[in-house]
C-alpha atoms as a PDB file:
ATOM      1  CA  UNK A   1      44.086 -30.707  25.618  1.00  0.00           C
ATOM      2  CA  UNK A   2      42.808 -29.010  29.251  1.00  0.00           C
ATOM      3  CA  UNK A   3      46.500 -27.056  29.332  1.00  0.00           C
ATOM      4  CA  UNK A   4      45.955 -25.983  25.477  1.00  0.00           C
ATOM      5  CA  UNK A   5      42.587 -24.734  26.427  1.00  0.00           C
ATOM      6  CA  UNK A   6      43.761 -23.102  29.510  1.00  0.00           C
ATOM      7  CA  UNK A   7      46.539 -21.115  27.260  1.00  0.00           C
ATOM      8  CA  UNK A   8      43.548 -19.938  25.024  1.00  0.00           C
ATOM      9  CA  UNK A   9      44.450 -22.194  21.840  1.00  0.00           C
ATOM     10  CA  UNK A  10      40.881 -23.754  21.423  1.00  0.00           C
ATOM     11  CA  UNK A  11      38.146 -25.731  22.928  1.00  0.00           C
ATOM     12  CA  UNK A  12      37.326 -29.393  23.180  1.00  0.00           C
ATOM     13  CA  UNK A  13      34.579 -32.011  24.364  1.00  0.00           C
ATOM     14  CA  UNK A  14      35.990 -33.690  27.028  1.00  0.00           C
ATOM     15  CA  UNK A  15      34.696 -36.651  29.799  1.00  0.00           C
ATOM     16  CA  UNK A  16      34.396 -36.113  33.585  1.00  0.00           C
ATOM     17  CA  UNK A  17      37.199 -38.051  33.993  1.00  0.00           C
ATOM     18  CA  UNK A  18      39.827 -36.078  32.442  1.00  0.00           C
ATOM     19  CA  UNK A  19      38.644 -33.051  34.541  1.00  0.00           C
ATOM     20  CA  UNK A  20      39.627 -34.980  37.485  1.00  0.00           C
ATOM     21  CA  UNK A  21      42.920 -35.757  36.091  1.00  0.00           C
ATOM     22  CA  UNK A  22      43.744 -31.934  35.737  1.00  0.00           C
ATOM     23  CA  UNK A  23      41.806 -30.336  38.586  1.00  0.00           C
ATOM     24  CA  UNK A  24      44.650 -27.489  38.954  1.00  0.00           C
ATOM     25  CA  UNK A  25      43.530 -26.201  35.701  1.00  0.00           C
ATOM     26  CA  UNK A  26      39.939 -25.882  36.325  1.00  0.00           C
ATOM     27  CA  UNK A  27      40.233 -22.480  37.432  1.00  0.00           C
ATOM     28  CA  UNK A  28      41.654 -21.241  34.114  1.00  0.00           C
ATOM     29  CA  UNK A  29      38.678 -22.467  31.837  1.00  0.00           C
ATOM     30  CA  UNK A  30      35.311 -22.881  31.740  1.00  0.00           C
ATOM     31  CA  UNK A  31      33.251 -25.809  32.180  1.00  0.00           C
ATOM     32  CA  UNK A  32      29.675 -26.471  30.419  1.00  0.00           C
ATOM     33  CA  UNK A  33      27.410 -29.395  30.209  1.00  0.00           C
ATOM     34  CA  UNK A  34      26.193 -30.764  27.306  1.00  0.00           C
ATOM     35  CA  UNK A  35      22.495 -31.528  26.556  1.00  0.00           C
ATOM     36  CA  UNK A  36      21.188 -34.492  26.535  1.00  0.00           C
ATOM     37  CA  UNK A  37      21.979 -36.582  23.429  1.00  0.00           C
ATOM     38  CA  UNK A  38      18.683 -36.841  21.650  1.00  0.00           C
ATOM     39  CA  UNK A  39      18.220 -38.168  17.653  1.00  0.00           C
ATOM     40  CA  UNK A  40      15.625 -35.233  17.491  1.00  0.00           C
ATOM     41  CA  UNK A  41      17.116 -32.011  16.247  1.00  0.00           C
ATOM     42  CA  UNK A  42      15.828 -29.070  14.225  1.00  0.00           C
ATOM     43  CA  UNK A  43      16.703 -28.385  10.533  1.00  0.00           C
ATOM     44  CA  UNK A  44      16.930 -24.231  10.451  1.00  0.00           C
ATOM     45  CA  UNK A  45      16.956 -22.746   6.790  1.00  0.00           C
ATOM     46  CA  UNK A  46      19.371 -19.661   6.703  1.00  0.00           C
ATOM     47  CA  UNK A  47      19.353 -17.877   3.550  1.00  0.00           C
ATOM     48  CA  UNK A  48      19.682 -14.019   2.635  1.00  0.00           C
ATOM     49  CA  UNK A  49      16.919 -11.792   2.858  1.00  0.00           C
ATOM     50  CA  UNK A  50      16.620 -11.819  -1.409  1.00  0.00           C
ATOM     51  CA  UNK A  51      16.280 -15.187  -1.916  1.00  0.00           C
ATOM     52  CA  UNK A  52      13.206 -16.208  -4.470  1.00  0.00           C
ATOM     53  CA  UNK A  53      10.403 -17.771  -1.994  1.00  0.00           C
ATOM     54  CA  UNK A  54       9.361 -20.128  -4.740  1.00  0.00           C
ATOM     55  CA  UNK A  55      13.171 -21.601  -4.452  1.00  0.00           C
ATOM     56  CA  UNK A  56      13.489 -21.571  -0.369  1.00  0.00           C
ATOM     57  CA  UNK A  57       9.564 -23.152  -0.392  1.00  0.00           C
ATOM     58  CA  UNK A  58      11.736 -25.835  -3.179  1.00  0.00           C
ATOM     59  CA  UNK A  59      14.926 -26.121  -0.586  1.00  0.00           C
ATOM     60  CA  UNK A  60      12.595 -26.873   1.780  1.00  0.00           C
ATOM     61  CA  UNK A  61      10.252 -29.639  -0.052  1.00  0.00           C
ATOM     62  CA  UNK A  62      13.815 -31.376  -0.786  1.00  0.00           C
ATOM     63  CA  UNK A  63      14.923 -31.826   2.958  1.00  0.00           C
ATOM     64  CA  UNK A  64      11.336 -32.645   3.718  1.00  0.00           C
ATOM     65  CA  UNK A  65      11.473 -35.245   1.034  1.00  0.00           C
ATOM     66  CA  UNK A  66      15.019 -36.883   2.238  1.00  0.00           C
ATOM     67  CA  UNK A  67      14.064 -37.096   5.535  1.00  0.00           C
ATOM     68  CA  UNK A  68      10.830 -39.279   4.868  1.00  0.00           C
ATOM     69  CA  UNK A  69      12.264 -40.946   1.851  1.00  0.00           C
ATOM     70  CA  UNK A  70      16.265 -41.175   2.950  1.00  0.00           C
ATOM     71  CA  UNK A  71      16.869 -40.812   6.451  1.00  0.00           C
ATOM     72  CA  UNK A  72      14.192 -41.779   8.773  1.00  0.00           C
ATOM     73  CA  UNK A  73      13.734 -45.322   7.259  1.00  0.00           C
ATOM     74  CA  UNK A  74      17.488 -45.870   7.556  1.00  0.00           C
ATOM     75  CA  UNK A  75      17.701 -44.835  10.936  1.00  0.00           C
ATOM     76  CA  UNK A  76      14.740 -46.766  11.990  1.00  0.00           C
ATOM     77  CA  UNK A  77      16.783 -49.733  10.078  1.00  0.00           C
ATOM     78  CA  UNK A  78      19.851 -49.454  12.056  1.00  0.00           C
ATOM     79  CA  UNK A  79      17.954 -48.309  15.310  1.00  0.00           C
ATOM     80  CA  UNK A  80      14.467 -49.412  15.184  1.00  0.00           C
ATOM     81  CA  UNK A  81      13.972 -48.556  19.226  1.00  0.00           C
ATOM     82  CA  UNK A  82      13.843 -44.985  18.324  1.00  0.00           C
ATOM     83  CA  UNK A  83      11.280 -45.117  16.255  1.00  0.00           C
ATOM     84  CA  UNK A  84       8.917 -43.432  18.633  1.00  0.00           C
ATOM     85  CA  UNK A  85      11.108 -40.698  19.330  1.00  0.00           C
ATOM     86  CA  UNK A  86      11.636 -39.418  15.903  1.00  0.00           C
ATOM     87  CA  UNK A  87       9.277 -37.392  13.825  1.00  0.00           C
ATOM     88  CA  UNK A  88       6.835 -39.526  11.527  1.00  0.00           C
ATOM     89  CA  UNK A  89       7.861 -40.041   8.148  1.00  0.00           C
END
């Protein structure tokens, strides 16, 4: 994958280890960390500038609604550790 990248033909998440394994390409690409994996991320609304804001205020009452109804209770199910890290439901 490193010698694809280095050619131009894409981009990848790799491990430490396989930079090590390849160090004469290293010059040829560029390197980035990742964050740090969190379960907290941000839900961002795009929508175009004409949208009715009765039906984006609706859009948003519906994620609102499957995160506290849906998806926090399930992931506190499968990972109950992290329920102080996520955002109350």
């Amino acid at each position: 994958m490193l010698k694809l990248i280095a050619e131009g033909l894409g981009w990848s998440f790799i491990r430490p280890a396989t930079l090590i394994q390849h160090l004469e390409l290293t010059e040829r690409i560029r390197i980035l960390p990742m964050p740090n994996p969190v379960m907290q991320r941000q839900l961002i609304l795009a929508y175009r500038k004409d949208i009715d804001p009765q039906m984006r205020d609706e859009i948003l009452v519906i994620c609102d609604r499957f995160y506290k109804e849906t998806l926090h209770p399930e992931i506190i199910r499968l990972a109950p550790w992290l329920a102080a890290s996520l955002p109350a439901s």
